[in-house]
PDB file of N, CA and C in Angstrom:
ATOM      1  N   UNK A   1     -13.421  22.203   2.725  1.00  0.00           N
ATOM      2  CA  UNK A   1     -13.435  20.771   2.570  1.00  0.00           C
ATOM      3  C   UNK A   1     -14.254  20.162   3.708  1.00  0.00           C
ATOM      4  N   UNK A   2     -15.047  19.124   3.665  1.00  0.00           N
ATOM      5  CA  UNK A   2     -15.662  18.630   4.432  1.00  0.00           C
ATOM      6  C   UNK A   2     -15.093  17.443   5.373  1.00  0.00           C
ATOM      7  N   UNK A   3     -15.194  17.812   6.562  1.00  0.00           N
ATOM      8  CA  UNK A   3     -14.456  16.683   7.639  1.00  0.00           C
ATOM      9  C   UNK A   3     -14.005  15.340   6.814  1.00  0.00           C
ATOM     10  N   UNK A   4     -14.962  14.813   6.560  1.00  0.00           N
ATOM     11  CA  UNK A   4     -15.227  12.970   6.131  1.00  0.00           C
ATOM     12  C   UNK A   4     -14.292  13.462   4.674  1.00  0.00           C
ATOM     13  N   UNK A   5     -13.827  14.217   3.854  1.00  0.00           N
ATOM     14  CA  UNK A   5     -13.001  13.994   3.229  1.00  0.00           C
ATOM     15  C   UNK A   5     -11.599  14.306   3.754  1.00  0.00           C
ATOM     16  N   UNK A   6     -11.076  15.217   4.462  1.00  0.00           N
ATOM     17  CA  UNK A   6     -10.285  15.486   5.499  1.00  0.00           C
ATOM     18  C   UNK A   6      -9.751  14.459   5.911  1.00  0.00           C
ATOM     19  N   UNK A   7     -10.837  13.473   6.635  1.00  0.00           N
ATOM     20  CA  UNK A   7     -10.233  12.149   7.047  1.00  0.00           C
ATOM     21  C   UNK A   7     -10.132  11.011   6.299  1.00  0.00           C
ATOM     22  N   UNK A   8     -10.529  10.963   4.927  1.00  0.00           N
ATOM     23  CA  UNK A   8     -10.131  10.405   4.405  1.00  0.00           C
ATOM     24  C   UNK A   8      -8.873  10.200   3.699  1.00  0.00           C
ATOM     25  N   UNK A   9      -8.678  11.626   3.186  1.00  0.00           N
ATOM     26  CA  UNK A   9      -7.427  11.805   2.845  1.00  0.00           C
ATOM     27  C   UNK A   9      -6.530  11.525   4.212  1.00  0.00           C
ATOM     28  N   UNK A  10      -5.948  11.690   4.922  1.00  0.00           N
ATOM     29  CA  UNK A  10      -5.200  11.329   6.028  1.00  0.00           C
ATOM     30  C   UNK A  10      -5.672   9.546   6.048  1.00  0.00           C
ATOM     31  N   UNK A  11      -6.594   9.213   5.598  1.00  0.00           N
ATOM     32  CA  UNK A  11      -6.455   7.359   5.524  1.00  0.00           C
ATOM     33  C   UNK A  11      -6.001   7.027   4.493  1.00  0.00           C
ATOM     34  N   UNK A  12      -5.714   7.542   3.450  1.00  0.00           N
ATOM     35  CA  UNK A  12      -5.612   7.461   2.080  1.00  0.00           C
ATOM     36  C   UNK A  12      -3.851   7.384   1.881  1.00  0.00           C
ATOM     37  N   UNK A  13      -3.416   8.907   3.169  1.00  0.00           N
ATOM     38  CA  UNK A  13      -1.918   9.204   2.642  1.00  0.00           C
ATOM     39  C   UNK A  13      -0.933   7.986   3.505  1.00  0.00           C
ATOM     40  N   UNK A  14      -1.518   7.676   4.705  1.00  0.00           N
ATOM     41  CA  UNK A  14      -1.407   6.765   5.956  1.00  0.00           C
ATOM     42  C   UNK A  14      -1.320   5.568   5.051  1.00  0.00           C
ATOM     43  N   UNK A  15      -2.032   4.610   4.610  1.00  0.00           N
ATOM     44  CA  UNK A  15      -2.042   3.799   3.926  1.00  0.00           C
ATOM     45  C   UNK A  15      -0.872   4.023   2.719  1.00  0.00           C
ATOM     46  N   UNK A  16      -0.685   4.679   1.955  1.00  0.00           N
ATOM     47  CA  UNK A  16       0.266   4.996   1.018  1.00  0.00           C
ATOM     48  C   UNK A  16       1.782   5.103   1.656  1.00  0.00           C
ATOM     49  N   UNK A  17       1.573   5.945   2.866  1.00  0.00           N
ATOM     50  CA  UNK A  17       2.942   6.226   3.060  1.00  0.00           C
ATOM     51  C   UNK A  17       3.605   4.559   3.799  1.00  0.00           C
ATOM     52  N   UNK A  18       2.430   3.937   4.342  1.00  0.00           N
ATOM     53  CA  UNK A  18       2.786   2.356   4.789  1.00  0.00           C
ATOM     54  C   UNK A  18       3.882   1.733   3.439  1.00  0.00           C
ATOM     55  N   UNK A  19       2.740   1.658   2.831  1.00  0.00           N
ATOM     56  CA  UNK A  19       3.008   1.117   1.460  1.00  0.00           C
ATOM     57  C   UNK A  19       5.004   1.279   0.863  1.00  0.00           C
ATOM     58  N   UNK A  20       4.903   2.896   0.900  1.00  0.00           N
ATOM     59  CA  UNK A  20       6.014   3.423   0.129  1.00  0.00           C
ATOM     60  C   UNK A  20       7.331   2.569   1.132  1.00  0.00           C
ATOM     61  N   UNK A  21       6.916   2.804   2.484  1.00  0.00           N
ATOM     62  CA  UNK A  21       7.834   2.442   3.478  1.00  0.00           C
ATOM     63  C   UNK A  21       8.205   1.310   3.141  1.00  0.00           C
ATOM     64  N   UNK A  22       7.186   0.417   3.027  1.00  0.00           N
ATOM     65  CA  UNK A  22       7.331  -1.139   2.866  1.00  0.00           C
ATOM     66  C   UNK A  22       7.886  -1.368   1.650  1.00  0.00           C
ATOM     67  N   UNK A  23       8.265  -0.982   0.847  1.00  0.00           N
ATOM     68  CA  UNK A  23       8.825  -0.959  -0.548  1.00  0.00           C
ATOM     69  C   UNK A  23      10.141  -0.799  -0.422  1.00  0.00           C
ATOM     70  N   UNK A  24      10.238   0.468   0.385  1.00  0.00           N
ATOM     71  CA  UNK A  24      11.595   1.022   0.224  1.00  0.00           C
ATOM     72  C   UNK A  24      12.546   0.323   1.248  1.00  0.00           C
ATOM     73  N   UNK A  25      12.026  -0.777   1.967  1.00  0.00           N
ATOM     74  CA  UNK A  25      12.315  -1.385   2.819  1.00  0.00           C
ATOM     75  C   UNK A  25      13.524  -2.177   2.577  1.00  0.00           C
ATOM     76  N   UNK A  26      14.763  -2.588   3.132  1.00  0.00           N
ATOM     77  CA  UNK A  26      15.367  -3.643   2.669  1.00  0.00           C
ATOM     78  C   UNK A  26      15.499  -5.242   2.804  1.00  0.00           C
ATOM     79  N   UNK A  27      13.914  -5.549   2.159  1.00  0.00           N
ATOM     80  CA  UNK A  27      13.819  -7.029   2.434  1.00  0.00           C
ATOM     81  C   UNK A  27      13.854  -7.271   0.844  1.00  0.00           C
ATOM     82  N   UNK A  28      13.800  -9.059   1.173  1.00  0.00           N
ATOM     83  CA  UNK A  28      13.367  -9.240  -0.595  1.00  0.00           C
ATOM     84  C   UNK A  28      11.803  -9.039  -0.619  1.00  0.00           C
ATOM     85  N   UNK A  29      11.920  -8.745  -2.270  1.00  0.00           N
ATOM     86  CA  UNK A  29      10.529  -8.072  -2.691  1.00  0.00           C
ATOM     87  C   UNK A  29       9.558  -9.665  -2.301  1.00  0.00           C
ATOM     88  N   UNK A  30       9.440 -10.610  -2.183  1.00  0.00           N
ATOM     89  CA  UNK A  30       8.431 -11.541  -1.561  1.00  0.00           C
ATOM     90  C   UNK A  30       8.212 -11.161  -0.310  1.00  0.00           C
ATOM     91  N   UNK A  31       8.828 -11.334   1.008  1.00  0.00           N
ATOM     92  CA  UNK A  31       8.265 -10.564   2.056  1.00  0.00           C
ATOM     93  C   UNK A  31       7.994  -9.014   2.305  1.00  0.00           C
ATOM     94  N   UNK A  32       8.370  -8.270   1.758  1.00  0.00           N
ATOM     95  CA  UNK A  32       8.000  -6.729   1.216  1.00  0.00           C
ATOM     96  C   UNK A  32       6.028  -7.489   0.847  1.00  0.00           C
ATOM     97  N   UNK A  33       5.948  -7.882  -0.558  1.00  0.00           N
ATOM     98  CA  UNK A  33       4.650  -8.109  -1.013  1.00  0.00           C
ATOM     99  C   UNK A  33       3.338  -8.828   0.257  1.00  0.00           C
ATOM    100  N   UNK A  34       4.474  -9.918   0.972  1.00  0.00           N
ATOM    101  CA  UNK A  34       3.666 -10.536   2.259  1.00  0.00           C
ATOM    102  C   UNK A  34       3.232  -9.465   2.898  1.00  0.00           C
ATOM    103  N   UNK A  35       3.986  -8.557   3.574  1.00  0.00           N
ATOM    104  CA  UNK A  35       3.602  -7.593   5.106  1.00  0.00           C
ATOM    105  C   UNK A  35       2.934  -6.666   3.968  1.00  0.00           C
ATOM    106  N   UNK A  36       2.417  -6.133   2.732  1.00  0.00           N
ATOM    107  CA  UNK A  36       1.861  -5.518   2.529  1.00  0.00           C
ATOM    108  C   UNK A  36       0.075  -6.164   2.146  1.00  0.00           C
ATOM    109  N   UNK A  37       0.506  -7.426   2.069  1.00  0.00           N
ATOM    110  CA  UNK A  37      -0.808  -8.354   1.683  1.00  0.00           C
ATOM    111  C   UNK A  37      -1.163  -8.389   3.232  1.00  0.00           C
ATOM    112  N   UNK A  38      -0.438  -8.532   4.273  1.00  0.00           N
ATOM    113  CA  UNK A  38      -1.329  -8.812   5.915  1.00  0.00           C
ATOM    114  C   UNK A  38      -1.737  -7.035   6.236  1.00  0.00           C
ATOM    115  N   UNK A  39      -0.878  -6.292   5.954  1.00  0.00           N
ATOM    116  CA  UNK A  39      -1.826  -5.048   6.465  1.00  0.00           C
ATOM    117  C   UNK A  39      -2.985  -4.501   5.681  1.00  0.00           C
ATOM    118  N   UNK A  40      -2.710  -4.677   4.406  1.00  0.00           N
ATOM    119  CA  UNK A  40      -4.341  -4.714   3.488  1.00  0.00           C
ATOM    120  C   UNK A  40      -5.207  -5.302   4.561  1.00  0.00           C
ATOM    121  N   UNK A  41      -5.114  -6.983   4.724  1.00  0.00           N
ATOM    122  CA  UNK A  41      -5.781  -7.494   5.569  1.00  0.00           C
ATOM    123  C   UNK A  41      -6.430  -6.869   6.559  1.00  0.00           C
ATOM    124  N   UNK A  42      -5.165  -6.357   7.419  1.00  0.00           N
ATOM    125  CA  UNK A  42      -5.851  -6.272   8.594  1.00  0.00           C
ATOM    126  C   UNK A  42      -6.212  -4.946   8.546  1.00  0.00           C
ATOM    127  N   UNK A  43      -6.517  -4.423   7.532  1.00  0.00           N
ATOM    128  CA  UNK A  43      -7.740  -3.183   7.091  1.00  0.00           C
ATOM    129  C   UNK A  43      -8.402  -3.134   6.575  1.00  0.00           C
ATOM    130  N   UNK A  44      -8.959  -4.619   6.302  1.00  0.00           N
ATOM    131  CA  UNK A  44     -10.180  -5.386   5.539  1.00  0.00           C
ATOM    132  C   UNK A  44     -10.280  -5.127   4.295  1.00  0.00           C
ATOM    133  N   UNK A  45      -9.040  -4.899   3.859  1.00  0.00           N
ATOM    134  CA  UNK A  45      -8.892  -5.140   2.145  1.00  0.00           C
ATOM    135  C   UNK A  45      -8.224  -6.115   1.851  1.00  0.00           C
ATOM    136  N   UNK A  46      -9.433  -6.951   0.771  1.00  0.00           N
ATOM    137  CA  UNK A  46      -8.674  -8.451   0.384  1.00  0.00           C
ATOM    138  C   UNK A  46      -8.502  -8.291  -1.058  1.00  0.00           C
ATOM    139  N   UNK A  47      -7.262  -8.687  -1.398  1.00  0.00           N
ATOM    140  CA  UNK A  47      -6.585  -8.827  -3.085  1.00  0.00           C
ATOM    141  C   UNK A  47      -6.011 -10.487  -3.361  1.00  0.00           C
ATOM    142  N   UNK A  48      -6.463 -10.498  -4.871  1.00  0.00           N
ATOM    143  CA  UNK A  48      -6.045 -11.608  -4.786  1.00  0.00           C
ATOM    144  C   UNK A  48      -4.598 -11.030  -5.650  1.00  0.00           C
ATOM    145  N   UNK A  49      -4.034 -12.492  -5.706  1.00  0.00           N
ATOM    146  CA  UNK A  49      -2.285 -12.148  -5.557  1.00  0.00           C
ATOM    147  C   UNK A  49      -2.091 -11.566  -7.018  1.00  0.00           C
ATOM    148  N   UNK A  50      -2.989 -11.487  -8.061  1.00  0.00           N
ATOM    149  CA  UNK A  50      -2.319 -10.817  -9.128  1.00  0.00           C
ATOM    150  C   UNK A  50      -2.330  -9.636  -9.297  1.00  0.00           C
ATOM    151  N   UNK A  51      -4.146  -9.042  -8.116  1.00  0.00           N
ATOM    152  CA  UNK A  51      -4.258  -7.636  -7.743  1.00  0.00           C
ATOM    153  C   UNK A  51      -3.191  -7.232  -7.252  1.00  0.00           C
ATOM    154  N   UNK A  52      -2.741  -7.858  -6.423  1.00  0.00           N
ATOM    155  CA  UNK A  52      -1.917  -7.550  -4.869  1.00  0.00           C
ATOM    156  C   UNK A  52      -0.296  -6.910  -6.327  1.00  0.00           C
ATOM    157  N   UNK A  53      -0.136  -7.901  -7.044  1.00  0.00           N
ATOM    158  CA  UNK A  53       1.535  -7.572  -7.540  1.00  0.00           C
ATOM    159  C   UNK A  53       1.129  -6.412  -8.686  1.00  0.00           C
ATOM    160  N   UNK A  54      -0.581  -6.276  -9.056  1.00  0.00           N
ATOM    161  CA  UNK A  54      -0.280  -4.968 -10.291  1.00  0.00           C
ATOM    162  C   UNK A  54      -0.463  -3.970  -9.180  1.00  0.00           C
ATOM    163  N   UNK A  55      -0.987  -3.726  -7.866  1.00  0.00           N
ATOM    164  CA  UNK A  55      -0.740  -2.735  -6.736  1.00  0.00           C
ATOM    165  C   UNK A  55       0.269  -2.407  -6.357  1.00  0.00           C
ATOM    166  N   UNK A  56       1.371  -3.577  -6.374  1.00  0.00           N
ATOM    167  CA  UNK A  56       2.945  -2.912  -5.840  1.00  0.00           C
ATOM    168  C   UNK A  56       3.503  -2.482  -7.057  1.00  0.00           C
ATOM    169  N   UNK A  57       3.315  -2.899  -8.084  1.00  0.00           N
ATOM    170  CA  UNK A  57       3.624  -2.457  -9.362  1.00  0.00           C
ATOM    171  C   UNK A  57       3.511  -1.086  -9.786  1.00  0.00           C
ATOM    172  N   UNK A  58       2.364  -0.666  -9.532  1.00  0.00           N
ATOM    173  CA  UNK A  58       1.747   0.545  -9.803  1.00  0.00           C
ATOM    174  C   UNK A  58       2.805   1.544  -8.710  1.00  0.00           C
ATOM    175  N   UNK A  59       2.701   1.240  -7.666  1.00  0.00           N
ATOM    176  CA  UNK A  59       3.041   1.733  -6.511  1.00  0.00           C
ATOM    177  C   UNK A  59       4.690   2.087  -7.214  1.00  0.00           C
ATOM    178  N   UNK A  60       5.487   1.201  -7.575  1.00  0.00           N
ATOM    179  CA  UNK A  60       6.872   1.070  -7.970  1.00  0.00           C
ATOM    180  C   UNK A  60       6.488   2.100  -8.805  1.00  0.00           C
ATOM    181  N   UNK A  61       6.118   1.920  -9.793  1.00  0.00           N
ATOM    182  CA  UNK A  61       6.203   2.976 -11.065  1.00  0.00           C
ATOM    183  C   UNK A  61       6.058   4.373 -10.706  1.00  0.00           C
ATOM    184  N   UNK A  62       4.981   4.748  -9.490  1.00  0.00           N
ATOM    185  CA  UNK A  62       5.267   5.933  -9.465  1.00  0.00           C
ATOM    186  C   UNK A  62       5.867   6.256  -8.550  1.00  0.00           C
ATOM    187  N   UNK A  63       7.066   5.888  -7.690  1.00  0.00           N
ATOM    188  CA  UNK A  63       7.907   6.107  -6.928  1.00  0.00           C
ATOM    189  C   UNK A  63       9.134   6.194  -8.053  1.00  0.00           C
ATOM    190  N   UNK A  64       9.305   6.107  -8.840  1.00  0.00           N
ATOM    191  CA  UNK A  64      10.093   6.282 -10.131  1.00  0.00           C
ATOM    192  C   UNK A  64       9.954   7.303 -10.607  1.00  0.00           C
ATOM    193  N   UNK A  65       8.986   7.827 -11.017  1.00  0.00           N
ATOM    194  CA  UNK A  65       8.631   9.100 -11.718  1.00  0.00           C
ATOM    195  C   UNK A  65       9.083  10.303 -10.642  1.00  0.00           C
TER     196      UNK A  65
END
């Protein structure tokens, strides 16, 4: 495997495992969706809010499976 995918994957699982955390978190699902909309941010990914809820969506569904 080549480095630059190596490290991608490790940005890929890093980002995900944020994600899962923040889900499984015990807030209500509106601030859960906030702190996951500011760390997108502040990793220069911008969603707008209907992206942002079929992303946690998606995210939910396969934490189900």
């Amino acid at each position: 495997m080549k480095p630059l995918h190596i490290i991608l994957s490790v940005i890929g699982g890093a980002v995900a495992g944020a994600a899962i955390g923040l889900l499984l978190a015990p807030e209500k699902g509106e601030d859960t969706r906030k702190q996951i909309t500011k760390f997108l941010k502040e990793k220069g990914i911008t969603l707008k809010k209907s992206q942002m809820e079929d992303l946690v969506d998606e995210i939910a569904d396969e934490l189900k499976k």
